[in-house]
Protein backbone atom coordinates (compact mmCIF):
# COMPACT_ATOMS: atom_id res chain seq x y z
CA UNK A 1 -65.48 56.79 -13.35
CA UNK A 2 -62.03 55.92 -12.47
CA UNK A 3 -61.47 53.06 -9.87
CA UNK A 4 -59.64 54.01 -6.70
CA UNK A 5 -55.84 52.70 -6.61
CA UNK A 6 -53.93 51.45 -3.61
CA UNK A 7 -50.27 50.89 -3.00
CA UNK A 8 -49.27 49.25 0.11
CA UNK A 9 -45.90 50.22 1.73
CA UNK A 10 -44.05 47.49 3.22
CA UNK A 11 -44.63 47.80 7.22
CA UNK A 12 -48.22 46.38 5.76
CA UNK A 13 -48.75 42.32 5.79
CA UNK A 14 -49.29 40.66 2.59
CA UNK A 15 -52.33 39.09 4.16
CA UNK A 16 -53.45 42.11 3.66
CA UNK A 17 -53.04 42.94 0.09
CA UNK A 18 -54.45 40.06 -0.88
CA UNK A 19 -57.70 40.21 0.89
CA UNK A 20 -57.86 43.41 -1.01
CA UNK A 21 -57.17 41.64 -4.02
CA UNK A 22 -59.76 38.97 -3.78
CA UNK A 23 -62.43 41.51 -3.60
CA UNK A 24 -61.71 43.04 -6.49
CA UNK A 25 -59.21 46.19 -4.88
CA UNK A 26 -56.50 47.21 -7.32
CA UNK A 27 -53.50 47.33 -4.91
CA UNK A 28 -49.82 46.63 -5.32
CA UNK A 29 -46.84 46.68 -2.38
CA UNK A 30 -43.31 47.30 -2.04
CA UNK A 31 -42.56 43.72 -2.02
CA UNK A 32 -44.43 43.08 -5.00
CA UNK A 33 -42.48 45.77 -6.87
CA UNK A 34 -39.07 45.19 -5.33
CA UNK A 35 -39.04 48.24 -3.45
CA UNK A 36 -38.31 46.48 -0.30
CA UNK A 37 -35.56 49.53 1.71
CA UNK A 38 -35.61 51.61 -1.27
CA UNK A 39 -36.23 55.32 -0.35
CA UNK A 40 -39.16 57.37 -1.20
CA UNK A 41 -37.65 59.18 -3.84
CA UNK A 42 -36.91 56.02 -5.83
């Protein structure tokens, strides 16, 4: 079974993403990928 992915746009705290990540939750963000103002299309 394939785990459930999450990607975290940037209006959401860090904090956030990694409490998700310290219980195992495979999530990136925007800031992570240097997607911080970029549009939705890129």
């Amino acid at each position: 079974m394939n785990k459930i992915k999450f990607h975290l746009d940037e209006n959401v705290t860090l904090a956030i993403a990694n409490g998700l990540k310290r219980r195992g939750i495979d999530v990136t963000s925007t800031p992570e990928q240097e997607m911080i103002g970029k549009s939705d299309e890129q």
